[in-house]
PDB file of N, CA and C in Angstrom:
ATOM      1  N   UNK A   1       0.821  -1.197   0.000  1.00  0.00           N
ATOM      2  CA  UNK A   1       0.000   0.000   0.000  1.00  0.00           C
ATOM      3  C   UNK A   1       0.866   1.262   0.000  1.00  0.00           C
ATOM      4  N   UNK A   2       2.088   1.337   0.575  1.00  0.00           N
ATOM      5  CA  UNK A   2       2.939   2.474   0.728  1.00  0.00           C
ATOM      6  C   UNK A   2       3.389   2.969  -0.406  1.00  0.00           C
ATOM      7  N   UNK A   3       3.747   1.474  -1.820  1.00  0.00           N
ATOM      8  CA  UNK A   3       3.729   2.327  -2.896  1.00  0.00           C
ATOM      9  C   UNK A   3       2.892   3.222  -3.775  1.00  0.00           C
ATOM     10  N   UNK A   4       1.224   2.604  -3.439  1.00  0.00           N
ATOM     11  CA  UNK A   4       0.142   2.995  -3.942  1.00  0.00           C
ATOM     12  C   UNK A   4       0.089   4.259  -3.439  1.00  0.00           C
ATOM     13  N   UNK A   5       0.718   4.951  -1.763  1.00  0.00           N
ATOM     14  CA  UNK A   5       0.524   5.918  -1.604  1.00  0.00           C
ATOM     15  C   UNK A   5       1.561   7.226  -1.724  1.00  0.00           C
ATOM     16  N   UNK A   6       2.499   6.832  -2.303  1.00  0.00           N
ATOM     17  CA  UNK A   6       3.382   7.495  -2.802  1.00  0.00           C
ATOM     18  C   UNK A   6       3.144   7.876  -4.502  1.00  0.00           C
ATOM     19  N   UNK A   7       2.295   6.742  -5.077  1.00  0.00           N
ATOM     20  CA  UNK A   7       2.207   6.832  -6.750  1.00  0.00           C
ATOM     21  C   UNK A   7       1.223   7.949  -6.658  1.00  0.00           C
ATOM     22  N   UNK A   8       0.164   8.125  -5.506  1.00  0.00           N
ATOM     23  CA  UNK A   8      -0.831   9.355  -5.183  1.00  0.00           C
ATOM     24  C   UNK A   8       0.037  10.840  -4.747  1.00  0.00           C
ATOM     25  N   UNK A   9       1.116  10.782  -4.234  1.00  0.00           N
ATOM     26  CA  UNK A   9       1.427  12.109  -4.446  1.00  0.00           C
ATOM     27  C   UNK A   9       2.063  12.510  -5.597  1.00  0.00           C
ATOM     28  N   UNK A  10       2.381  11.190  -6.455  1.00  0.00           N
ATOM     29  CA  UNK A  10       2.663  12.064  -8.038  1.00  0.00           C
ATOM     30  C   UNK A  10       0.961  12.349  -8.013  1.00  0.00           C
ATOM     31  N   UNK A  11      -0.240  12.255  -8.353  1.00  0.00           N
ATOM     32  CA  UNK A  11      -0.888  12.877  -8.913  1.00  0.00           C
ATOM     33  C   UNK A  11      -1.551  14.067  -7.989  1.00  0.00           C
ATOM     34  N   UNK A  12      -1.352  14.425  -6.722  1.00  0.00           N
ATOM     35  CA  UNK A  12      -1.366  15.730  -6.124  1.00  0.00           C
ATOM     36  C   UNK A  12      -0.365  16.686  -6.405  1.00  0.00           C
ATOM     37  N   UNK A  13       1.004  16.209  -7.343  1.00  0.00           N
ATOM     38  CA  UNK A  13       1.683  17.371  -7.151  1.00  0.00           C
ATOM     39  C   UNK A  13       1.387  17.522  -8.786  1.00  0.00           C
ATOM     40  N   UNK A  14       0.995  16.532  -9.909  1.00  0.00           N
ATOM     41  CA  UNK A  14       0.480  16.736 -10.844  1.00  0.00           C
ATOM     42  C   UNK A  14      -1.011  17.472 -10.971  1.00  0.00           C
ATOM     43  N   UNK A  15      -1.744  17.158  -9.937  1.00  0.00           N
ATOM     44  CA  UNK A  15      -2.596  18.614 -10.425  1.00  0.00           C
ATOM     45  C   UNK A  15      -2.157  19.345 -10.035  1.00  0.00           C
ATOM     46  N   UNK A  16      -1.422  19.985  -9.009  1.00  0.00           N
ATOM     47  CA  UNK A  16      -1.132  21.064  -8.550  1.00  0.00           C
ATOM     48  C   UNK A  16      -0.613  21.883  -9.596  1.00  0.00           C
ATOM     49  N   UNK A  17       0.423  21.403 -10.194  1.00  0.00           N
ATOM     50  CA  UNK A  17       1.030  21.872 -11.575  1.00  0.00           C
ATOM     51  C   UNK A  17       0.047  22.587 -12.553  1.00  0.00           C
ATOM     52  N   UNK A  18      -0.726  21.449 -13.205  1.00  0.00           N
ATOM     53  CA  UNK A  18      -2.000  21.841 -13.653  1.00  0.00           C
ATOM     54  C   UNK A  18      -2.642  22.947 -13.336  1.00  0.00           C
ATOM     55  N   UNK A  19      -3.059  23.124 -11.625  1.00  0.00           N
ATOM     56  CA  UNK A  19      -3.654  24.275 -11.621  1.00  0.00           C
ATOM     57  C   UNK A  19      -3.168  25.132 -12.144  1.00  0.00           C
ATOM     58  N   UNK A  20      -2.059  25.158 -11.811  1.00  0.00           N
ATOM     59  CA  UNK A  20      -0.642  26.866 -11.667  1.00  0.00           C
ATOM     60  C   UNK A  20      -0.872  27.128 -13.181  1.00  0.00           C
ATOM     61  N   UNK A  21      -0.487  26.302 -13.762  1.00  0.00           N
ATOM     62  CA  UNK A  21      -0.340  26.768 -15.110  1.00  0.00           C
ATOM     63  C   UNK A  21      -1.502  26.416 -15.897  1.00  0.00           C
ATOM     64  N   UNK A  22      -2.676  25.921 -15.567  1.00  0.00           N
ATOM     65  CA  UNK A  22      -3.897  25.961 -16.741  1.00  0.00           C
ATOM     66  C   UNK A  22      -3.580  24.969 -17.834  1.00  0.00           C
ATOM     67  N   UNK A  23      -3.650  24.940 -19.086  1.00  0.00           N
ATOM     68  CA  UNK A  23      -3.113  24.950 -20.173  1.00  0.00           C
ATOM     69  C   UNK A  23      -1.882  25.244 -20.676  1.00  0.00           C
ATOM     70  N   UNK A  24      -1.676  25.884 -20.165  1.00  0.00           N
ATOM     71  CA  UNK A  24      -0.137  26.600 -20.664  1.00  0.00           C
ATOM     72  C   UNK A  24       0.883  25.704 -20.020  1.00  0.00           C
ATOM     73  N   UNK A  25       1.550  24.503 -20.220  1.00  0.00           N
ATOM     74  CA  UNK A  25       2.226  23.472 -19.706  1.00  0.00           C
ATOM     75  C   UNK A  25       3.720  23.939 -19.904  1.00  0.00           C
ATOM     76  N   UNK A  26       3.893  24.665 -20.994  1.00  0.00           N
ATOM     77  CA  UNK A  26       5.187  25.438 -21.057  1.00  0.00           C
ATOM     78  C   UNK A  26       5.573  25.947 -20.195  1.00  0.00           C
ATOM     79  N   UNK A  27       4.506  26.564 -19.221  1.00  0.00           N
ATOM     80  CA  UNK A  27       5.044  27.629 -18.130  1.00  0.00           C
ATOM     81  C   UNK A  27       5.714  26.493 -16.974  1.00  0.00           C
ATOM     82  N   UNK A  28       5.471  25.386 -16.714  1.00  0.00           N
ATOM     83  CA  UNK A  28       5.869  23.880 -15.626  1.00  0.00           C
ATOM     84  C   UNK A  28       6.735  23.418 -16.661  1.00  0.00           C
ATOM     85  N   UNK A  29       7.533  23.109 -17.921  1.00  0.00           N
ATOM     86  CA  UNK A  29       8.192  22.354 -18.098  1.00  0.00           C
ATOM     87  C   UNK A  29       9.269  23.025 -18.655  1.00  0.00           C
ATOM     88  N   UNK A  30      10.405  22.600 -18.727  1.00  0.00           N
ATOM     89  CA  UNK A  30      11.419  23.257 -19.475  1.00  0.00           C
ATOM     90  C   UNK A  30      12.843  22.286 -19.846  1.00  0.00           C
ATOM     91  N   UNK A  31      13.183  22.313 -21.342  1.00  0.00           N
ATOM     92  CA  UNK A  31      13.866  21.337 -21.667  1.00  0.00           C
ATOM     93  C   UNK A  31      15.594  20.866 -21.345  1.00  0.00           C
ATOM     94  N   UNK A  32      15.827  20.086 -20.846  1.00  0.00           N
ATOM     95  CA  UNK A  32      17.243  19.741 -20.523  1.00  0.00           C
ATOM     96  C   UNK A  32      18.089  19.226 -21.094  1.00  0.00           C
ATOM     97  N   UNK A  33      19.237  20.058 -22.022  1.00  0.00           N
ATOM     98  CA  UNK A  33      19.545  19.595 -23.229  1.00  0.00           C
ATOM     99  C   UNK A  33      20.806  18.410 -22.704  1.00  0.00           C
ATOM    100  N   UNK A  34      20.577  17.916 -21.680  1.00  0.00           N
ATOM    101  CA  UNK A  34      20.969  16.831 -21.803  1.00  0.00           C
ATOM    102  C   UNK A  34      22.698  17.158 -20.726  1.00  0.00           C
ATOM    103  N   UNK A  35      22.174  18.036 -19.731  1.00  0.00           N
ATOM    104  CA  UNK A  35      22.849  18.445 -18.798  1.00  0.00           C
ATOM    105  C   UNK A  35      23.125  17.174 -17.625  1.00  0.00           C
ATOM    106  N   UNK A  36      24.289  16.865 -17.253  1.00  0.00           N
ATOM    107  CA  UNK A  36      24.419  15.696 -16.036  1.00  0.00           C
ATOM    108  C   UNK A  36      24.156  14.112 -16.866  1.00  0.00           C
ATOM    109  N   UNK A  37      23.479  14.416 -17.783  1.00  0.00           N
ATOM    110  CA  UNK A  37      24.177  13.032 -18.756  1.00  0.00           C
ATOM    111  C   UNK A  37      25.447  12.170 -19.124  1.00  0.00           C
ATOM    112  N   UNK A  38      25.370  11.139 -18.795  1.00  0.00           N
ATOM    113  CA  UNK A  38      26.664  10.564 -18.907  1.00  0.00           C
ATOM    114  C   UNK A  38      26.111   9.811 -20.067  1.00  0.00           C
ATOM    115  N   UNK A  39      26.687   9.440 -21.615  1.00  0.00           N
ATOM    116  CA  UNK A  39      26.603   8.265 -22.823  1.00  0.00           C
ATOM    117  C   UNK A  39      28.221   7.532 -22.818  1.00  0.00           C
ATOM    118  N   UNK A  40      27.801   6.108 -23.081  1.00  0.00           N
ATOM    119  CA  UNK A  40      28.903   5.695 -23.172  1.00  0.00           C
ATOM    120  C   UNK A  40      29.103   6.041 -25.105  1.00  0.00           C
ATOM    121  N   UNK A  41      28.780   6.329 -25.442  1.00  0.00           N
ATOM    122  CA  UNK A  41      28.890   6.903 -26.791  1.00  0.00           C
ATOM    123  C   UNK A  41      27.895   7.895 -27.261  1.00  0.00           C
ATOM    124  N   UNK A  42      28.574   8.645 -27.975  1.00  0.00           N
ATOM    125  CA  UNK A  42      27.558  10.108 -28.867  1.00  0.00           C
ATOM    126  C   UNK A  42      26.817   9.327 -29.650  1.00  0.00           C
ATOM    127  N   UNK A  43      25.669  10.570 -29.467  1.00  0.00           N
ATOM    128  CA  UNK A  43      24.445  10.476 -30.204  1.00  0.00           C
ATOM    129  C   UNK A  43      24.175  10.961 -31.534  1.00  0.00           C
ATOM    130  N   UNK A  44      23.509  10.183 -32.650  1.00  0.00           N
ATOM    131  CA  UNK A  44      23.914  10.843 -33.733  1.00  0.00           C
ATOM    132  C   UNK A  44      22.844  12.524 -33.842  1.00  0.00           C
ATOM    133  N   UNK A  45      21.829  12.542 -32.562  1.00  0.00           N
ATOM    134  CA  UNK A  45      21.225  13.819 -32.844  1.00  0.00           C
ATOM    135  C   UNK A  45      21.232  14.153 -31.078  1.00  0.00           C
ATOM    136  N   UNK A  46      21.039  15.977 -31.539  1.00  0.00           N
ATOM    137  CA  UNK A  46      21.145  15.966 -29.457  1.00  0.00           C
ATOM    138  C   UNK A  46      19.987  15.646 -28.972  1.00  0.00           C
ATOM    139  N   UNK A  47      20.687  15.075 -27.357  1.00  0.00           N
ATOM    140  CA  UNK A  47      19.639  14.938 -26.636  1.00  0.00           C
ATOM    141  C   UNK A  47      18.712  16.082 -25.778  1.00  0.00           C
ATOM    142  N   UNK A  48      17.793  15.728 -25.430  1.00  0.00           N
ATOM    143  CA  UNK A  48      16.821  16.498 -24.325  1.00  0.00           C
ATOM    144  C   UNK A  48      16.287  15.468 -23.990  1.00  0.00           C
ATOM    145  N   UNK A  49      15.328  15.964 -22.837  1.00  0.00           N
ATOM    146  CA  UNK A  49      14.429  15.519 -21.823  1.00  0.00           C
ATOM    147  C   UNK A  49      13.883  16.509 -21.185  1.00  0.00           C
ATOM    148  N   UNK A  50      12.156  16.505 -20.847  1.00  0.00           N
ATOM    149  CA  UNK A  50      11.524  17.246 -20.520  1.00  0.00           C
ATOM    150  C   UNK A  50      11.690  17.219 -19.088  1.00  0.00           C
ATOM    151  N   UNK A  51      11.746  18.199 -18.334  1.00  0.00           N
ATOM    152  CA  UNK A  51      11.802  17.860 -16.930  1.00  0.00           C
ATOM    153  C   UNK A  51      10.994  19.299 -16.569  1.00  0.00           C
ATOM    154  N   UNK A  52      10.436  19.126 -15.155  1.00  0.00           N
ATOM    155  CA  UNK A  52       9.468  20.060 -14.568  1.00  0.00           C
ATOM    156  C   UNK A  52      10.069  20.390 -13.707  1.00  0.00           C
ATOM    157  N   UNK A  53       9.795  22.099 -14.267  1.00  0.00           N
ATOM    158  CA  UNK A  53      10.793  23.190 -13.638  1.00  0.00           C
ATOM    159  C   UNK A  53      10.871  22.888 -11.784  1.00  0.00           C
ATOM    160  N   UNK A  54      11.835  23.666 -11.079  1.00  0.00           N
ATOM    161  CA  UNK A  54      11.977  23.244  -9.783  1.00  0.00           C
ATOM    162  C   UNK A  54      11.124  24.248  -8.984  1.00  0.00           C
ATOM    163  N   UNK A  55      10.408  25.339  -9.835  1.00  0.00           N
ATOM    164  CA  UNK A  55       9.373  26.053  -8.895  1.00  0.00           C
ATOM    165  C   UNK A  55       8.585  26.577  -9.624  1.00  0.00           C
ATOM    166  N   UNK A  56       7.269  26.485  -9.039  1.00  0.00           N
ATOM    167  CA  UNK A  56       6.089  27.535  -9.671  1.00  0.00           C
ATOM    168  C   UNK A  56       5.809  28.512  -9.079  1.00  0.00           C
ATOM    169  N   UNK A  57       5.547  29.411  -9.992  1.00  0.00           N
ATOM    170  CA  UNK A  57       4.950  30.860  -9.145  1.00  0.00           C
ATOM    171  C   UNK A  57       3.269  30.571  -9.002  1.00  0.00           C
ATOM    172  N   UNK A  58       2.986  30.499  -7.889  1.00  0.00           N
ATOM    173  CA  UNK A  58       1.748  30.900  -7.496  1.00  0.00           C
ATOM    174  C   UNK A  58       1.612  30.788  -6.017  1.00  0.00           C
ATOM    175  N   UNK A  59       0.447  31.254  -5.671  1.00  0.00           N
ATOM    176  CA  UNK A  59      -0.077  31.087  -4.515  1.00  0.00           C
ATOM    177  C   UNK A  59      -0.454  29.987  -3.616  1.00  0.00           C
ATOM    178  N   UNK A  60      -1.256  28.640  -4.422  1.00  0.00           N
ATOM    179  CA  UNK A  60      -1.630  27.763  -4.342  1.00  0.00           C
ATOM    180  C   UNK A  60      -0.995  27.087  -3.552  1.00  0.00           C
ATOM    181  N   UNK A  61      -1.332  26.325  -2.565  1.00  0.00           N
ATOM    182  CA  UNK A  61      -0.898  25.523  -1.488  1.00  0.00           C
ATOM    183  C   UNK A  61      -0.739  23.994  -1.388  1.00  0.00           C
ATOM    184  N   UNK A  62      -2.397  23.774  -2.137  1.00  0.00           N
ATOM    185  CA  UNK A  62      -2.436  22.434  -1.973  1.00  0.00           C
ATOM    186  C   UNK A  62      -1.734  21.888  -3.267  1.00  0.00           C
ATOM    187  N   UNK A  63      -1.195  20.541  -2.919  1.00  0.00           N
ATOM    188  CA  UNK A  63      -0.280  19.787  -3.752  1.00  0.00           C
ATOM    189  C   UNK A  63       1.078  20.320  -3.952  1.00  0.00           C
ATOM    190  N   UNK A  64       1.477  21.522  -3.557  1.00  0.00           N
ATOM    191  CA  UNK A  64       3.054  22.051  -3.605  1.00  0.00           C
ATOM    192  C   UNK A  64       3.928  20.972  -2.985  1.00  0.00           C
ATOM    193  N   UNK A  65       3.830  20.717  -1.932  1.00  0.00           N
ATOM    194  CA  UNK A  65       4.910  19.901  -1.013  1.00  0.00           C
ATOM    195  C   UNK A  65       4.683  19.102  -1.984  1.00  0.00           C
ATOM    196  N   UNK A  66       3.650  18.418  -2.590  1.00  0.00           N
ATOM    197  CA  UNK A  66       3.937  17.383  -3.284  1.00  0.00           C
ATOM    198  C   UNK A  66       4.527  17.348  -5.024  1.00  0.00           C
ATOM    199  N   UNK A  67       4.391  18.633  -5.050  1.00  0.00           N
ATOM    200  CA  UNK A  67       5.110  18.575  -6.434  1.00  0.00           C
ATOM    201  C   UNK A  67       6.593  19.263  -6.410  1.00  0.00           C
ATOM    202  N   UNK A  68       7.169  19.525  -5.356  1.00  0.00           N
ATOM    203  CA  UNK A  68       8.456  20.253  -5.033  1.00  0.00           C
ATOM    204  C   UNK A  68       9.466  18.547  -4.736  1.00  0.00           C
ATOM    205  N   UNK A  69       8.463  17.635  -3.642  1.00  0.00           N
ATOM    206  CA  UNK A  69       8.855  16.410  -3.486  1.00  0.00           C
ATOM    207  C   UNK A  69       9.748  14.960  -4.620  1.00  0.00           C
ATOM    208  N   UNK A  70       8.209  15.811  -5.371  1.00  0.00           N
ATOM    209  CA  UNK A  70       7.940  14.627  -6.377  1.00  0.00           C
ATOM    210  C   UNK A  70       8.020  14.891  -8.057  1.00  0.00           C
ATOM    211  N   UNK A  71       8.100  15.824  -8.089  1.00  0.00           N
ATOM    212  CA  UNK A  71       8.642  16.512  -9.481  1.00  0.00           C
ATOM    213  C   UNK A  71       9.004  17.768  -9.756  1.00  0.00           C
ATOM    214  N   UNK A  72       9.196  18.534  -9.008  1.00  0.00           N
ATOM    215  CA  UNK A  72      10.424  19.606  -9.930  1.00  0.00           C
ATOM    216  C   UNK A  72      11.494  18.909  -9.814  1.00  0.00           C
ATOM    217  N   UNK A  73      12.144  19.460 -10.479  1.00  0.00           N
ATOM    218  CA  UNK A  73      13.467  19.330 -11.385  1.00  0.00           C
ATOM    219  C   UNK A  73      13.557  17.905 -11.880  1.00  0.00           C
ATOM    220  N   UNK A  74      12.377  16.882 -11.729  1.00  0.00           N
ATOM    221  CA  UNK A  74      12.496  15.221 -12.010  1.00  0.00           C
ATOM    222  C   UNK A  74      12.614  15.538 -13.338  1.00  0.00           C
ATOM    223  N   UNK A  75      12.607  14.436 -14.270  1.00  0.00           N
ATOM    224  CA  UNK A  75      11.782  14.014 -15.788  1.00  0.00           C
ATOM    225  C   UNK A  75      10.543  13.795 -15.780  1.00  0.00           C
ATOM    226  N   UNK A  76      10.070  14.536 -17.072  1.00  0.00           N
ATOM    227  CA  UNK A  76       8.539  14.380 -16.657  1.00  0.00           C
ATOM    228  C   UNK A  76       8.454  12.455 -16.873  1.00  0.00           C
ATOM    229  N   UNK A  77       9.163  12.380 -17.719  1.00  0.00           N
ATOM    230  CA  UNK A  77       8.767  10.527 -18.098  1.00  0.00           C
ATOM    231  C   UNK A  77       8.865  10.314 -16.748  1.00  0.00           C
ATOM    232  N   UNK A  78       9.242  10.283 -15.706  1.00  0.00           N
ATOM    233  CA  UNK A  78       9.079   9.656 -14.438  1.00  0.00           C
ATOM    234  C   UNK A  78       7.499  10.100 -13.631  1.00  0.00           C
ATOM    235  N   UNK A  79       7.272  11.194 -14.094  1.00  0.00           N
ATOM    236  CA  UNK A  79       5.617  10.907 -13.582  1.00  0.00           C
ATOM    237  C   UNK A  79       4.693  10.397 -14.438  1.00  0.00           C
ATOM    238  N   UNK A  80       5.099  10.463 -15.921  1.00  0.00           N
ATOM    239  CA  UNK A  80       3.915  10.243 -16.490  1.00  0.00           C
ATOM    240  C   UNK A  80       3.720   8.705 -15.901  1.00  0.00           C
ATOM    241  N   UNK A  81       5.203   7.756 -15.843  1.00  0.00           N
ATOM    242  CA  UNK A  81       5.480   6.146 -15.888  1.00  0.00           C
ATOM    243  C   UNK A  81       4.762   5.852 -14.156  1.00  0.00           C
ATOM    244  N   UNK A  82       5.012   6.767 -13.227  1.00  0.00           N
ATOM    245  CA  UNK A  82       4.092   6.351 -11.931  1.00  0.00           C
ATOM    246  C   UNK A  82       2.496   6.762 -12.115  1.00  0.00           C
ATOM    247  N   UNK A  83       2.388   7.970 -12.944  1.00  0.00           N
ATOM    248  CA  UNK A  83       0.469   7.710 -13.201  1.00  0.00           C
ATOM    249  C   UNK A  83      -0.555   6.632 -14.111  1.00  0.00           C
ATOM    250  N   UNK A  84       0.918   6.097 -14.358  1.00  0.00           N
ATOM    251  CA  UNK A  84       0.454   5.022 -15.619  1.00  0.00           C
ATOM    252  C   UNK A  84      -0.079   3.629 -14.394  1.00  0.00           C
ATOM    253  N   UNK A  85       0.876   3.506 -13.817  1.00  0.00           N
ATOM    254  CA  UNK A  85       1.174   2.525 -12.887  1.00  0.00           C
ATOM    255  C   UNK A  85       0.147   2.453 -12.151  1.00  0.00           C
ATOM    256  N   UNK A  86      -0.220   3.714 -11.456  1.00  0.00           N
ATOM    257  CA  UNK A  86      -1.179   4.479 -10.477  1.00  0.00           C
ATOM    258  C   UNK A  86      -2.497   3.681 -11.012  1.00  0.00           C
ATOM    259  N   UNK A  87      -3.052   3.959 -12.108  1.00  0.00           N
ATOM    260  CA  UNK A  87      -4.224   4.152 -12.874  1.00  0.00           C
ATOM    261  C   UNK A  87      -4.274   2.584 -13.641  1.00  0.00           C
ATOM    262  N   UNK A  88      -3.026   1.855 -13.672  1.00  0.00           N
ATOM    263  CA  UNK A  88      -3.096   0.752 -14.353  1.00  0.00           C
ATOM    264  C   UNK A  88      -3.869  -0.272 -12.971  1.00  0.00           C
ATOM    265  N   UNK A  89      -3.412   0.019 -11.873  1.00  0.00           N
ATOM    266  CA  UNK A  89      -3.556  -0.645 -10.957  1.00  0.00           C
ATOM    267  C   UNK A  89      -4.823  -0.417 -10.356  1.00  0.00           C
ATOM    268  N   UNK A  90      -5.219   0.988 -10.233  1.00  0.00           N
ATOM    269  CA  UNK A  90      -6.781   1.213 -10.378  1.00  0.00           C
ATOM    270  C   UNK A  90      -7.717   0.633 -10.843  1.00  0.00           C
ATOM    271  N   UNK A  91      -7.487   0.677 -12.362  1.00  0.00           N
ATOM    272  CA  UNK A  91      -8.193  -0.653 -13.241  1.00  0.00           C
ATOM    273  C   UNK A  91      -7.739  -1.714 -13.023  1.00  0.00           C
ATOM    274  N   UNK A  92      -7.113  -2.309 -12.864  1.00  0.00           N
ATOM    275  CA  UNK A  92      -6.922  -3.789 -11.887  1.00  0.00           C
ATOM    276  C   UNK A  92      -7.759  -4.412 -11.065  1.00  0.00           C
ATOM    277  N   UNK A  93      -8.211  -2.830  -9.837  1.00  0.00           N
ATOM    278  CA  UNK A  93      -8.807  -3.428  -8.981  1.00  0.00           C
ATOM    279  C   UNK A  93     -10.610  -3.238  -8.867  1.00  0.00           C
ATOM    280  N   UNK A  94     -10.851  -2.502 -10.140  1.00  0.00           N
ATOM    281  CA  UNK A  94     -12.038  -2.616 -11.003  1.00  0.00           C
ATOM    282  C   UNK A  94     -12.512  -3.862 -11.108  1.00  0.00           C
TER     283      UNK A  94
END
């Protein structure tokens, strides 16, 4: 259950995000051209990875701790892969 309740604060700090920025997802994400990467060989094109910025401006309270916790500065592929999980397991227990 402890993981089930940890896969829930990715999606409190994922709406939280949401709220802050509406639609406008640009304003929460920003691209990392591949900074702190280690390849054991070059790539024939550069890399990035989306990762969610390490702070939002707003007011909003609820879900912060959990998105300061649990995703700023992460990859976003690491939350989308725990809401997948989250929601796969949901329907599971459907």
């Amino acid at each position: 259950m402890g993981e089930l309740v940890r896969r829930g604060a990715y999606v409190l700090g994922f709406r939280y995000a949401r709220n802050v920025v509406h639609h406008e997802w640009a304003d929460a994400l920003h691209a990392d051209l591949g900074g702190g990467l280690v390849l054991l060989s070059p790539l024939p094109a550069r890399f990035f990875e989306w990762r969610w910025r390490g702070e939002l401006q707003s007011t909003k309270q609820r879900g912060r701790a959990e998105y300061e916790a649990h995703l700023a500065d992460q990859p976003v592929r690491f939350t989308l892969e725990a809401l997948e999980s989250l929601y796969a397991k949901v329907l599971d227990d459907l």
